[in-house]
Protein backbone atom coordinates (compact mmCIF):
# COMPACT_ATOMS: atom_id res chain seq x y z
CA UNK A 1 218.24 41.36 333.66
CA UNK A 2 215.45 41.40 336.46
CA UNK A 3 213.00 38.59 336.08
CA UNK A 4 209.19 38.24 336.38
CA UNK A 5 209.14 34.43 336.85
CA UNK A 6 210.83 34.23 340.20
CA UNK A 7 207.22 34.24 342.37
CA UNK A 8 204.32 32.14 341.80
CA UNK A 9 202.91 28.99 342.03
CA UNK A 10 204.66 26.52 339.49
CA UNK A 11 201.78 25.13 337.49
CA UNK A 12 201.93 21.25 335.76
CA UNK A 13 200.33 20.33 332.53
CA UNK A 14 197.92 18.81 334.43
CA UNK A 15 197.00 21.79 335.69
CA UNK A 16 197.07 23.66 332.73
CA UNK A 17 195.12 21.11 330.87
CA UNK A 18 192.33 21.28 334.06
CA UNK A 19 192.34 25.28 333.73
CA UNK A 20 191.57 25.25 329.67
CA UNK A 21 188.93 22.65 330.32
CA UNK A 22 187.43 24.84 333.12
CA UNK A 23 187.75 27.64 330.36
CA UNK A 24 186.20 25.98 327.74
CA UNK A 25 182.77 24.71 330.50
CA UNK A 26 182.38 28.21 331.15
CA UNK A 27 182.85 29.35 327.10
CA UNK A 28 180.33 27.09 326.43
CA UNK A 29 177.79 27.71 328.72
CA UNK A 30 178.09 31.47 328.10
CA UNK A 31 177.68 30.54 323.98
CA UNK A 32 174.32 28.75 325.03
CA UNK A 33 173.24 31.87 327.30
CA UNK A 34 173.89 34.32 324.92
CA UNK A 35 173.53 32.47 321.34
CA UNK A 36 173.49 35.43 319.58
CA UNK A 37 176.86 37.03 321.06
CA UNK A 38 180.09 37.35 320.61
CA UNK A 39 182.64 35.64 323.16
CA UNK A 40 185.77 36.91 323.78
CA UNK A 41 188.33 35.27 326.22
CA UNK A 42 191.68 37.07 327.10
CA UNK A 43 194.32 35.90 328.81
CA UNK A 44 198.55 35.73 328.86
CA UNK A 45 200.92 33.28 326.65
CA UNK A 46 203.29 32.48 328.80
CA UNK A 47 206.11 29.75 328.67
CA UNK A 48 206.86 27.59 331.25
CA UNK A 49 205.68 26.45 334.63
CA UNK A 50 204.82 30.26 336.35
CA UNK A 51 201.80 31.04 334.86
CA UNK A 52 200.59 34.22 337.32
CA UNK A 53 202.10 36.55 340.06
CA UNK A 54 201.78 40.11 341.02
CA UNK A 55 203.80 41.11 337.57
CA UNK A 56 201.61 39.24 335.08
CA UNK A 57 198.85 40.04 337.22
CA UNK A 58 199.72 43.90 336.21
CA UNK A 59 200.49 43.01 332.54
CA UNK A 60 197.47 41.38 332.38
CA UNK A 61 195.54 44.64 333.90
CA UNK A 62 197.28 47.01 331.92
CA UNK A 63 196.38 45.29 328.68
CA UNK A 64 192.63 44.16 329.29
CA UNK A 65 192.31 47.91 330.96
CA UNK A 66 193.27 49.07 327.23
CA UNK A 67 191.74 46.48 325.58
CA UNK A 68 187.98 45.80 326.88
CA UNK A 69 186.65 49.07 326.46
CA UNK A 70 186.61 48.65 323.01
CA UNK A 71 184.02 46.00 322.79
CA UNK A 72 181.52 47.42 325.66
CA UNK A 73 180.75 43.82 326.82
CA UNK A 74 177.61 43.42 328.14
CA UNK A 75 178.65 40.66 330.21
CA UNK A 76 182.18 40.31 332.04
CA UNK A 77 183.38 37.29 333.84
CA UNK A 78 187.25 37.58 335.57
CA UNK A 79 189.11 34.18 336.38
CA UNK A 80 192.33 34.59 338.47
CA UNK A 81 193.70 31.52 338.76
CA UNK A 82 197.73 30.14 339.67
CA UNK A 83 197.31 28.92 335.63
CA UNK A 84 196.98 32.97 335.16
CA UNK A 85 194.10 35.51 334.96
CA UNK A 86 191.62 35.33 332.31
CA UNK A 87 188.84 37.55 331.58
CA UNK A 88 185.62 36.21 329.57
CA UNK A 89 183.65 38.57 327.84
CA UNK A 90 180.34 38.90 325.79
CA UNK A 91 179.10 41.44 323.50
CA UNK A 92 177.54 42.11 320.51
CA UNK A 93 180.33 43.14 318.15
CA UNK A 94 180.19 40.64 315.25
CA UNK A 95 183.04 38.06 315.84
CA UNK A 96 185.11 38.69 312.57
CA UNK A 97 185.24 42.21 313.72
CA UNK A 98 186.18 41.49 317.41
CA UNK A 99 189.24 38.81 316.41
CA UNK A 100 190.57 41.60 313.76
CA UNK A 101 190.77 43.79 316.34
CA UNK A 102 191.97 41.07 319.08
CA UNK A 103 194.62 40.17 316.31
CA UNK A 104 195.34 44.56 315.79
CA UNK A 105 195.72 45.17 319.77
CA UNK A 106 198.04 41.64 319.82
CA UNK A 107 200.15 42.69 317.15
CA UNK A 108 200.29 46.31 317.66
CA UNK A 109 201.36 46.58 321.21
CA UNK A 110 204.74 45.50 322.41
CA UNK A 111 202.73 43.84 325.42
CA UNK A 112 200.24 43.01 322.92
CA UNK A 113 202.32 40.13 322.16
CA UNK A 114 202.06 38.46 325.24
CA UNK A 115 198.05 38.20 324.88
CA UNK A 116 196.22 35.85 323.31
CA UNK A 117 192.47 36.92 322.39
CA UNK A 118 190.25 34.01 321.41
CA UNK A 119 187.04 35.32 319.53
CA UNK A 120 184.26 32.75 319.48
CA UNK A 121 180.33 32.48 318.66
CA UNK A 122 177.78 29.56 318.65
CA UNK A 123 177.44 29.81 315.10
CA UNK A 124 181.15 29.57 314.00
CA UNK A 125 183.22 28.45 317.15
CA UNK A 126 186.79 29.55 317.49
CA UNK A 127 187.73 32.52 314.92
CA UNK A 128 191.78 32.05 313.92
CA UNK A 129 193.94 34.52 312.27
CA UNK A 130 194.77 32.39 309.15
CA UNK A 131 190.54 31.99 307.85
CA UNK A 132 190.72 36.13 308.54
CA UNK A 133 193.59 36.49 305.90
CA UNK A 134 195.71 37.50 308.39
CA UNK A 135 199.11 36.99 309.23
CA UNK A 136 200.46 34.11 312.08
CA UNK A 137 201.31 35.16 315.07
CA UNK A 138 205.08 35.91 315.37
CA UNK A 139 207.76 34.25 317.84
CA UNK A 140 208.75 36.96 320.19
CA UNK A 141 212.98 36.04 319.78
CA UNK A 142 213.17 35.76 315.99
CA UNK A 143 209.65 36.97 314.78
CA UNK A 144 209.48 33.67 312.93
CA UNK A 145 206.01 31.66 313.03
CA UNK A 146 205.23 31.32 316.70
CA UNK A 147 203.81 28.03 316.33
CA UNK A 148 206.63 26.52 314.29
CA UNK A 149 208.97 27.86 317.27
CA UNK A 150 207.21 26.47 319.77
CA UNK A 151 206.31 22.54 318.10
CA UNK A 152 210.33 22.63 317.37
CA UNK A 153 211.28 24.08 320.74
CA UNK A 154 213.43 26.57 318.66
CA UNK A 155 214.09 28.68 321.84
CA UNK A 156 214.05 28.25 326.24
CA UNK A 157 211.72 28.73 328.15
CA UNK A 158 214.02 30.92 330.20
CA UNK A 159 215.49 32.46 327.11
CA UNK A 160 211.20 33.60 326.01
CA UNK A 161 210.57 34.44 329.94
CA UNK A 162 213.47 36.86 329.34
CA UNK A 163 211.96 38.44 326.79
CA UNK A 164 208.75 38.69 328.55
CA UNK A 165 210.38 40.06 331.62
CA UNK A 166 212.18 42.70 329.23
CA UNK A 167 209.17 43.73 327.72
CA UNK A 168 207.42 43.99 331.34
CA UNK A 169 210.57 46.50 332.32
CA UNK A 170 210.27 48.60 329.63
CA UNK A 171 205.93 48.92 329.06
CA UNK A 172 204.87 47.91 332.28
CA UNK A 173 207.10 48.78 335.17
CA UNK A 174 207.29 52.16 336.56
């Protein structure tokens, strides 16, 4: 099998801990702009140290191309980063609607999968599947809990990046 992960810039958990707090500045100051809006951040979940290339780079157009018309943001910030693209937006969709349909285009989409929506306001913070009622996220190998796979290391990283590269082949690549 053909693999995404063989460009980009490896990325260290430094890095990726510099990136979220970056992410998290700008989430904040767009929360005290618009305190009355809806936040929504998108970007990839993606294992190990190749975070963004010309591959997830498409993905990650293909699936916010889908995806963002739904909530006609009034604001849109893009982030393109080598710790991946990210797009921040803000709208006026309440936030319990916007994560349940985050958490429908995540789930529902083979490519969905590799997304991860965050849904946030000043009055609430972060929005999570669980106080929805919904379902956790599933590991893309065994469609266990995601979260339980990934705190026990349950599978590779090259053994999820080969999953990720499959799914690229077969919704992405033309």
């Amino acid at each position: 099998m053909k693999t995404i992960f063989n460009e980009g810039k490896p990325q260290s958990i430094t890095d990726v801990l510099q990136n979220k707090d970056h992410r998290n500045a700008l989430q904040n100051r767009l929360m005290e702009t618009y305190p009355n809006d809806t936040i929504i951040t998108i970007k990839l979940n993606i294992p190990g140290p190749i975070k963004n290339n010309t591959a997830l780079q498409s993905l990650f157009e293909t699936g916010s191309t889908k995806f963002v018309p739904v909530f006609q943001p009034i604001k849109k910030v893009a982030l393109n980063s080598d710790a991946g693209p990210e797009l921040l937006l803000v709208n006026t969709m309440n936030a319990e609607s916007a994560k349940k349909q985050a958490i429908e285009f995540e789930d529902q989409l083979n490519y969905g999968r590799l997304f991860d929506i965050d849904v946030l306001n000043k009055q609430h913070g972060h929005y999570s599947r669980v106080e929805l009622g919904m379902q956790t996220r599933k590991c893309l190998i065994c469609n266990e809990n995601a979260k339980e796979c990934a705190r026990s290391r349950k599978h590779s990283v090259a053994e999820l990046q080969n999953k990720i590269s499959e799914i690229y082949a077969e919704e992405i690549d033309d």
